[in-house]
C-alpha atoms as a PDB file:
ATOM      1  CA  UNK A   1     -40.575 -37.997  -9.310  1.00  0.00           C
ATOM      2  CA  UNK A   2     -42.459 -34.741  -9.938  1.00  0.00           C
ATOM      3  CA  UNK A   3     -45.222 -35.004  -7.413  1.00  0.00           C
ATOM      4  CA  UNK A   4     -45.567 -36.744  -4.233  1.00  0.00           C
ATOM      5  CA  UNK A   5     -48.308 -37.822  -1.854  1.00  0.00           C
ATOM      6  CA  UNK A   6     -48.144 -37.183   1.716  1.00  0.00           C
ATOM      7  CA  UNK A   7     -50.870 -39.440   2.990  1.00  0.00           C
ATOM      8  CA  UNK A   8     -51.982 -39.900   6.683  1.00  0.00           C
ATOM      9  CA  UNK A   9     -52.460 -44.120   7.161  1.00  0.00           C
ATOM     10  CA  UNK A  10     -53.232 -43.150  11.101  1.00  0.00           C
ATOM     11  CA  UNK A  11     -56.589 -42.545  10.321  1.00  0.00           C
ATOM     12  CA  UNK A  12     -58.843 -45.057  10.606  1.00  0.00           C
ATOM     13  CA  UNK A  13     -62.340 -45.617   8.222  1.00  0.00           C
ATOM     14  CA  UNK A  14     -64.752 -45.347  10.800  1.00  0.00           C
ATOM     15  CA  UNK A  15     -63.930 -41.881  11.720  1.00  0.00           C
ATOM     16  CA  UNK A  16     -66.203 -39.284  10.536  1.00  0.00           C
ATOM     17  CA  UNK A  17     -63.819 -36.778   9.403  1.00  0.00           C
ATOM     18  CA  UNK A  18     -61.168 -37.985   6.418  1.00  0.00           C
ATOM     19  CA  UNK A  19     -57.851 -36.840   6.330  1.00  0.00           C
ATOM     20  CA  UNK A  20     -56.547 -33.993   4.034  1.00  0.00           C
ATOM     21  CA  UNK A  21     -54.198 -35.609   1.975  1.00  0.00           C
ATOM     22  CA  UNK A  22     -52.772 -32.938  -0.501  1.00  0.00           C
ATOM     23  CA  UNK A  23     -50.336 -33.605  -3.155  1.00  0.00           C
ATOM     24  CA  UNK A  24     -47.138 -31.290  -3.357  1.00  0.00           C
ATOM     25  CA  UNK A  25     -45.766 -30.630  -6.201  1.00  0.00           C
ATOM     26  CA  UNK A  26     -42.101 -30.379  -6.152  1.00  0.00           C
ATOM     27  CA  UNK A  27     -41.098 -28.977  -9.278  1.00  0.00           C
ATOM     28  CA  UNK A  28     -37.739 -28.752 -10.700  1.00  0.00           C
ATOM     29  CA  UNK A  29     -37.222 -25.384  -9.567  1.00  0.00           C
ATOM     30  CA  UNK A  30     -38.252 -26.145  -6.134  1.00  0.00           C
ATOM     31  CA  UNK A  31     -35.685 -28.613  -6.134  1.00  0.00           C
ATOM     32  CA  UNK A  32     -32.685 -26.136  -7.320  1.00  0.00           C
ATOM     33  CA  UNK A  33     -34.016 -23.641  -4.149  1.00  0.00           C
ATOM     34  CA  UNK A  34     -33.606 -26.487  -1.735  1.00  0.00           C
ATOM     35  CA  UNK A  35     -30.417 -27.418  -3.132  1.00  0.00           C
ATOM     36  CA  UNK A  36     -29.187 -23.694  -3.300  1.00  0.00           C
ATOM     37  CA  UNK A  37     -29.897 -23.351   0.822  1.00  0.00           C
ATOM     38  CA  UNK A  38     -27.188 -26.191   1.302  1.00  0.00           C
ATOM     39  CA  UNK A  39     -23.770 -24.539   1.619  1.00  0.00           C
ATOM     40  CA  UNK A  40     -21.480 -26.344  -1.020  1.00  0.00           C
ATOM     41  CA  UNK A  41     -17.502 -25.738  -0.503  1.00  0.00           C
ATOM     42  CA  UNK A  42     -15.700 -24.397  -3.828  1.00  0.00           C
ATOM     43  CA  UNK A  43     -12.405 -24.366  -4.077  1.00  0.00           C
ATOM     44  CA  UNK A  44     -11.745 -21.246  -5.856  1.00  0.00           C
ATOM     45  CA  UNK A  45     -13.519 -19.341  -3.420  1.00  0.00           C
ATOM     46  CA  UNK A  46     -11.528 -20.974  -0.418  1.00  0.00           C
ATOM     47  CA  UNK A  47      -8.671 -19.725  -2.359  1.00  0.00           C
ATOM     48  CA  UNK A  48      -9.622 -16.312  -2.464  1.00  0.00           C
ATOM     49  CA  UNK A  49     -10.628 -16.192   1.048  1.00  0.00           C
ATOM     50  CA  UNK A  50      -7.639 -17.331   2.468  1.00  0.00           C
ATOM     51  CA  UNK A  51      -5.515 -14.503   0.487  1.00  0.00           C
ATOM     52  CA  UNK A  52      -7.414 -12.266   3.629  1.00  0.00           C
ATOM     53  CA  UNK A  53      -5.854 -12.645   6.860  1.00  0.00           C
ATOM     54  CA  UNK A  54      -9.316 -14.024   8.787  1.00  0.00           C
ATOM     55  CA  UNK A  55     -10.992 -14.878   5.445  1.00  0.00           C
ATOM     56  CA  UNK A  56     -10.673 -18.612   5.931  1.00  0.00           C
ATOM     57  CA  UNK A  57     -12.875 -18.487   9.059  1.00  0.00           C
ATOM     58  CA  UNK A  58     -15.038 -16.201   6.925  1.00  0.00           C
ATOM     59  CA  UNK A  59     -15.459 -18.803   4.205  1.00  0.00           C
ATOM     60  CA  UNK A  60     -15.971 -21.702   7.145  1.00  0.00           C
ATOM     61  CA  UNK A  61     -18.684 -19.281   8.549  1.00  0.00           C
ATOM     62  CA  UNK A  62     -16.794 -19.337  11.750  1.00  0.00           C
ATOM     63  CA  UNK A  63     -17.303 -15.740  12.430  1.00  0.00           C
ATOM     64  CA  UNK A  64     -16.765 -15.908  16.107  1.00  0.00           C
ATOM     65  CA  UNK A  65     -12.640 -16.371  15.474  1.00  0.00           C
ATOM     66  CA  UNK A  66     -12.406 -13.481  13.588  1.00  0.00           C
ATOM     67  CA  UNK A  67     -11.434 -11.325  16.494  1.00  0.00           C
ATOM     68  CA  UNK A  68      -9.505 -14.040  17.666  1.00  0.00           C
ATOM     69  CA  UNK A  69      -7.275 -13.861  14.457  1.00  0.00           C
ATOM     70  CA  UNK A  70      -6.972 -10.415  14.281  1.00  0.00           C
ATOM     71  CA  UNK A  71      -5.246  -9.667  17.842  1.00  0.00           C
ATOM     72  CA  UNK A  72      -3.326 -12.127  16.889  1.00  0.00           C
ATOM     73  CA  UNK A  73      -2.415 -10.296  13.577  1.00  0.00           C
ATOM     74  CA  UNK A  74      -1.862  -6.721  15.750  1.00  0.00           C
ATOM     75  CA  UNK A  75       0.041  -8.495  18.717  1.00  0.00           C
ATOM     76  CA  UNK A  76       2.797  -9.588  15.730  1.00  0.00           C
ATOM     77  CA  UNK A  77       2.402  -6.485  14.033  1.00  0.00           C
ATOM     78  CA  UNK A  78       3.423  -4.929  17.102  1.00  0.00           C
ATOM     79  CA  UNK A  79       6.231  -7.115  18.041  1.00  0.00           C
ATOM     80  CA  UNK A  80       7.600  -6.963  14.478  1.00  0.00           C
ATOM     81  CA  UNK A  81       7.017  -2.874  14.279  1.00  0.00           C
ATOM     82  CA  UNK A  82       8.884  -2.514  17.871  1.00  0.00           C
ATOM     83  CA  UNK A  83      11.605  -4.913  17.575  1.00  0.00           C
ATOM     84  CA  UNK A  84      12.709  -3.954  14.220  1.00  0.00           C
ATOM     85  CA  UNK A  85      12.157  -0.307  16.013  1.00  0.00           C
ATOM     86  CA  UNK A  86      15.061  -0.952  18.749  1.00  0.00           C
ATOM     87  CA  UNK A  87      17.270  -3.141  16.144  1.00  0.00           C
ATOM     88  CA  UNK A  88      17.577   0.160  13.877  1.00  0.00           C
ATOM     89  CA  UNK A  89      18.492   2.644  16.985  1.00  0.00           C
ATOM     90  CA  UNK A  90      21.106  -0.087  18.293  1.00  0.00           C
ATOM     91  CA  UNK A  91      22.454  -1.001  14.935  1.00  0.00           C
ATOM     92  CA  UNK A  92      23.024   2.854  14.037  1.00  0.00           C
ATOM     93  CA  UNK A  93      24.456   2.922  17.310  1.00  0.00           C
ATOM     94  CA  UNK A  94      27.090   0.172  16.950  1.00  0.00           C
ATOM     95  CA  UNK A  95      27.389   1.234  13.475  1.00  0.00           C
ATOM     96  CA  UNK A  96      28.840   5.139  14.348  1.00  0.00           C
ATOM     97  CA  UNK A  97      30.454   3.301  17.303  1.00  0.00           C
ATOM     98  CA  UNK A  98      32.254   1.567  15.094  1.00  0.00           C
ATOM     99  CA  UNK A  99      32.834   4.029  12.788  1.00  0.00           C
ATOM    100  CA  UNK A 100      36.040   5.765  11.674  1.00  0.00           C
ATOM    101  CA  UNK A 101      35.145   8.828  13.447  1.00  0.00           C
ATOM    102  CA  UNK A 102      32.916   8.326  16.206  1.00  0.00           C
ATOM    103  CA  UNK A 103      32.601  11.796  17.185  1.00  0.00           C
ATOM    104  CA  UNK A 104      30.804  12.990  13.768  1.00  0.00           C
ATOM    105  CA  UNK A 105      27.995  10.411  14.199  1.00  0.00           C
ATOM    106  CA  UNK A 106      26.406  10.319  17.654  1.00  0.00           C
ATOM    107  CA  UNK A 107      23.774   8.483  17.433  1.00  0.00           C
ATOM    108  CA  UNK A 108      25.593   5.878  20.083  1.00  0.00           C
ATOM    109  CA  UNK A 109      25.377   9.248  22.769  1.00  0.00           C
ATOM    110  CA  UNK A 110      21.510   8.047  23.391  1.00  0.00           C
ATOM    111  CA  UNK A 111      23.164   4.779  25.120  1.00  0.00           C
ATOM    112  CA  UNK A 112      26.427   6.509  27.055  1.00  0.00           C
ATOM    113  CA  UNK A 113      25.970   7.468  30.703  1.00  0.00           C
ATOM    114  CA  UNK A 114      24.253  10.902  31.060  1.00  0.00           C
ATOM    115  CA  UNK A 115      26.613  13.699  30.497  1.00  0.00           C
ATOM    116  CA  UNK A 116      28.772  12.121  27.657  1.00  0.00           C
ATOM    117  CA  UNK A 117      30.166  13.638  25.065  1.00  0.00           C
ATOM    118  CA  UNK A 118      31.051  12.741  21.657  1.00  0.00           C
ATOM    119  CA  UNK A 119      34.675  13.854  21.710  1.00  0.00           C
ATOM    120  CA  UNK A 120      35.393  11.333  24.837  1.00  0.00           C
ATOM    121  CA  UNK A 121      34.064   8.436  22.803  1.00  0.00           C
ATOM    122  CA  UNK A 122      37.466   6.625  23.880  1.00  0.00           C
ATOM    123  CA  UNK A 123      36.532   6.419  26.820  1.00  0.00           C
ATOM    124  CA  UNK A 124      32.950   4.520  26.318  1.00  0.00           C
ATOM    125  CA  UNK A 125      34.284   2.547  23.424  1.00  0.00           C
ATOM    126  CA  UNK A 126      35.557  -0.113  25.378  1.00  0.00           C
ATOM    127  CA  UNK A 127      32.283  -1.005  27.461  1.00  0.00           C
ATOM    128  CA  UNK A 128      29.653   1.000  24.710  1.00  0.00           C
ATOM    129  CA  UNK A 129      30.540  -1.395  22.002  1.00  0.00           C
ATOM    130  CA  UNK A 130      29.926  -4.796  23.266  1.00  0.00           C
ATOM    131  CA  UNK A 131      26.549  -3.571  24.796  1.00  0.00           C
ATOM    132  CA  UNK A 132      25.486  -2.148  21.152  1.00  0.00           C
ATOM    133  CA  UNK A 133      26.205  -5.198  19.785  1.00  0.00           C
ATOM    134  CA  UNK A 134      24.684  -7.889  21.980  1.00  0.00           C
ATOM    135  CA  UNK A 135      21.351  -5.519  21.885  1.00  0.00           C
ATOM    136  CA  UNK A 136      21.685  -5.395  17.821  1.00  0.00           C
ATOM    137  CA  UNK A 137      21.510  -9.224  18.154  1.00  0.00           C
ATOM    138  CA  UNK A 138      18.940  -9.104  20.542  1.00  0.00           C
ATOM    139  CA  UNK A 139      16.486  -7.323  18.601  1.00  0.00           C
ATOM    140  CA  UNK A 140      17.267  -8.628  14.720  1.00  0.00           C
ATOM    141  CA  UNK A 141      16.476 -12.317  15.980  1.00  0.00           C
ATOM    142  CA  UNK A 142      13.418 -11.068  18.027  1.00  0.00           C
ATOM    143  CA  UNK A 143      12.262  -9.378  14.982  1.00  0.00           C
ATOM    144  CA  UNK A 144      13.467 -12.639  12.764  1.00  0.00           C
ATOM    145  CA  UNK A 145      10.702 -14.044  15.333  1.00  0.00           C
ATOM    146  CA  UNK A 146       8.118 -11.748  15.157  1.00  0.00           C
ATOM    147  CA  UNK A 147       8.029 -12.352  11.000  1.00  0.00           C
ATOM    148  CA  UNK A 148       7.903 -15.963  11.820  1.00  0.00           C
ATOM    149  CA  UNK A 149       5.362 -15.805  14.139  1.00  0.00           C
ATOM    150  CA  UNK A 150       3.209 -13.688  11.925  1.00  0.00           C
ATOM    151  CA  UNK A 151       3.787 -16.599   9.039  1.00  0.00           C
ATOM    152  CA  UNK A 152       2.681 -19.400  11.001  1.00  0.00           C
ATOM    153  CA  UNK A 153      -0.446 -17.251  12.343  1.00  0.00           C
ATOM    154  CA  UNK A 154      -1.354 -16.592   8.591  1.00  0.00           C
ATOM    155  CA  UNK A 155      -1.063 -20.233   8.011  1.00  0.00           C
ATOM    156  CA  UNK A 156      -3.419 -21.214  11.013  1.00  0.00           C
ATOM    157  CA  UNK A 157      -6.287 -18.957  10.239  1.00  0.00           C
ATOM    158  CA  UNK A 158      -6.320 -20.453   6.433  1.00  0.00           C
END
Protein backbone atom coordinates (compact mmCIF):
# COMPACT_ATOMS: atom_id res chain seq x y z
CA UNK A 1 0.00 0.00 0.00
CA UNK A 2 2.33 2.80 -1.14
CA UNK A 3 -0.01 5.73 -1.13
CA UNK A 4 -3.06 6.51 0.70
CA UNK A 5 -5.98 8.91 0.48
CA UNK A 6 -7.11 10.86 3.33
CA UNK A 7 -10.46 12.06 2.11
CA UNK A 8 -12.97 14.32 4.03
CA UNK A 9 -16.79 12.53 3.36
CA UNK A 10 -18.14 15.47 5.93
CA UNK A 11 -18.38 17.72 3.26
CA UNK A 12 -21.31 18.00 1.58
CA UNK A 13 -21.78 18.93 -2.56
CA UNK A 14 -23.59 21.95 -2.19
CA UNK A 15 -20.93 23.76 -0.39
CA UNK A 16 -19.00 26.19 -2.31
CA UNK A 17 -15.64 25.42 -1.17
CA UNK A 18 -14.32 21.52 -1.84
CA UNK A 19 -12.25 19.86 0.45
CA UNK A 20 -8.40 19.46 0.09
CA UNK A 21 -7.95 15.98 -0.17
CA UNK A 22 -4.13 15.32 -0.61
CA UNK A 23 -2.59 12.02 -1.09
CA UNK A 24 0.44 11.04 1.24
CA UNK A 25 2.79 9.12 0.15
CA UNK A 26 4.18 6.78 2.62
CA UNK A 27 7.15 5.39 1.20
CA UNK A 28 9.12 2.55 2.39
CA UNK A 29 11.49 4.61 4.13
CA UNK A 30 8.89 6.52 5.86
CA UNK A 31 7.73 3.40 7.12
CA UNK A 32 11.31 2.17 8.62
CA UNK A 33 11.38 5.97 10.52
CA UNK A 34 8.04 5.26 12.09
CA UNK A 35 9.01 1.90 12.98
CA UNK A 36 12.53 3.06 14.29
CA UNK A 37 10.60 5.69 16.92
CA UNK A 38 8.95 2.50 18.57
CA UNK A 39 11.27 1.24 21.32
CA UNK A 40 11.82 -2.58 20.56
CA UNK A 41 13.38 -4.71 23.64
CA UNK A 42 16.66 -6.77 22.59
CA UNK A 43 17.89 -9.12 24.56
CA UNK A 44 21.50 -8.68 24.21
CA UNK A 45 21.30 -5.25 25.17
CA UNK A 46 19.19 -6.09 28.41
CA UNK A 47 22.08 -8.26 29.05
CA UNK A 48 24.59 -5.77 28.93
CA UNK A 49 22.68 -3.34 30.89
CA UNK A 50 22.06 -5.34 33.70
CA UNK A 51 26.01 -6.15 34.10
CA UNK A 52 25.70 -2.12 35.55
CA UNK A 53 24.36 -1.86 38.89
CA UNK A 54 21.18 0.65 37.82
CA UNK A 55 21.52 -0.27 34.12
CA UNK A 56 18.36 -2.34 34.05
CA UNK A 57 16.24 0.72 34.94
CA UNK A 58 18.40 2.45 32.34
CA UNK A 59 17.45 0.00 29.62
CA UNK A 60 13.52 0.13 30.97
CA UNK A 61 13.92 4.00 30.64
CA UNK A 62 12.96 4.20 34.23
CA UNK A 63 15.40 6.87 35.00
CA UNK A 64 13.68 8.16 38.04
CA UNK A 65 14.97 4.79 40.19
CA UNK A 66 18.30 5.34 39.44
CA UNK A 67 18.99 7.26 42.58
CA UNK A 68 16.85 5.00 44.25
CA UNK A 69 19.27 2.05 43.37
CA UNK A 70 22.26 3.68 44.02
CA UNK A 71 21.73 4.61 47.90
CA UNK A 72 20.82 1.48 48.04
CA UNK A 73 24.20 0.30 46.49
CA UNK A 74 26.25 2.95 49.06
CA UNK A 75 24.02 2.08 52.20
CA UNK A 76 25.47 -1.83 51.61
CA UNK A 77 28.67 -0.64 50.62
CA UNK A 78 28.81 0.99 53.82
CA UNK A 79 27.51 -1.69 55.97
CA UNK A 80 29.79 -4.24 54.26
CA UNK A 81 33.02 -1.66 54.43
CA UNK A 82 32.21 -1.02 58.36
CA UNK A 83 31.30 -4.35 59.51
CA UNK A 84 34.05 -6.17 57.92
CA UNK A 85 35.97 -2.91 59.50
CA UNK A 86 35.10 -3.95 63.30
CA UNK A 87 35.29 -7.91 62.46
CA UNK A 88 39.17 -7.36 61.54
CA UNK A 89 40.00 -5.12 64.85
CA UNK A 90 38.02 -7.80 67.06
CA UNK A 91 39.33 -10.82 65.31
CA UNK A 92 43.08 -9.50 65.67
CA UNK A 93 42.04 -8.88 69.03
CA UNK A 94 40.85 -12.37 70.02
CA UNK A 95 43.47 -13.64 67.83
CA UNK A 96 46.71 -12.04 70.09
CA UNK A 97 44.34 -12.75 73.01
CA UNK A 98 44.58 -16.00 72.26
CA UNK A 99 47.87 -16.12 71.36
CA UNK A 100 50.88 -17.87 72.92
CA UNK A 101 52.23 -14.71 74.16
CA UNK A 102 49.76 -12.16 74.66
CA UNK A 103 52.01 -9.55 75.76
CA UNK A 104 54.03 -9.29 72.26
CA UNK A 105 50.79 -8.60 70.31
CA UNK A 106 48.54 -5.93 71.81
CA UNK A 107 46.28 -5.26 69.62
CA UNK A 108 43.50 -6.69 72.32
CA UNK A 109 44.88 -3.39 74.73
CA UNK A 110 42.33 -1.13 72.46
CA UNK A 111 39.39 -3.25 74.27
CA UNK A 112 40.95 -3.59 78.12
CA UNK A 113 39.84 -1.01 80.68
CA UNK A 114 41.89 2.24 80.40
CA UNK A 115 45.22 1.92 81.99
CA UNK A 116 46.00 -1.78 81.04
CA UNK A 117 48.94 -3.12 80.30
CA UNK A 118 50.13 -5.84 78.21
CA UNK A 119 52.21 -7.66 80.80
CA UNK A 120 48.90 -8.07 83.15
CA UNK A 121 47.08 -9.74 80.30
CA UNK A 122 46.21 -12.55 83.01
CA UNK A 123 44.33 -10.63 84.53
CA UNK A 124 41.84 -9.49 81.50
CA UNK A 125 42.06 -12.87 79.90
CA UNK A 126 39.38 -14.29 81.73
CA UNK A 127 36.58 -11.56 80.98
CA UNK A 128 38.66 -9.96 77.57
CA UNK A 129 38.29 -13.19 75.74
CA UNK A 130 34.72 -14.06 75.70
CA UNK A 131 33.87 -10.35 74.83
CA UNK A 132 36.42 -10.57 71.69
CA UNK A 133 34.83 -13.41 70.63
CA UNK A 134 31.09 -12.82 70.81
CA UNK A 135 31.96 -9.28 68.96
CA UNK A 136 34.12 -11.37 66.20
CA UNK A 137 30.78 -13.22 65.68
CA UNK A 138 28.89 -10.27 65.79
CA UNK A 139 30.46 -8.53 63.05
CA UNK A 140 31.51 -11.64 60.48
CA UNK A 141 27.64 -12.55 60.27
CA UNK A 142 26.67 -8.80 59.99
CA UNK A 143 29.12 -8.52 57.27
CA UNK A 144 27.93 -12.21 55.87
CA UNK A 145 24.64 -9.88 55.73
CA UNK A 146 25.74 -6.93 54.30
CA UNK A 147 27.21 -9.18 51.07
CA UNK A 148 23.83 -10.72 50.98
CA UNK A 149 22.01 -7.79 51.06
CA UNK A 150 24.08 -6.20 48.38
CA UNK A 151 23.29 -9.59 46.13
CA UNK A 152 19.70 -9.46 46.39
CA UNK A 153 19.78 -5.50 45.70
CA UNK A 154 21.81 -6.30 42.45
CA UNK A 155 19.22 -8.80 41.59
CA UNK A 156 16.21 -6.31 42.10
CA UNK A 157 17.47 -3.47 40.04
CA UNK A 158 18.06 -6.09 36.96
Amino acid sequence: MPYAKLVNHSASTSDSIQPFTPEVDLTERAQKVAQQALWQPNSTKALLWGLLPGGGQIYNRKYWKLPIVWGAFTACYYAISWNNRQYQDYHAAYRDLSSEDPSTNTSWLAFAPLGAKASDYQQYLSSLRPTLKRGNDFYRRYRDLSILATVLVYGLTL
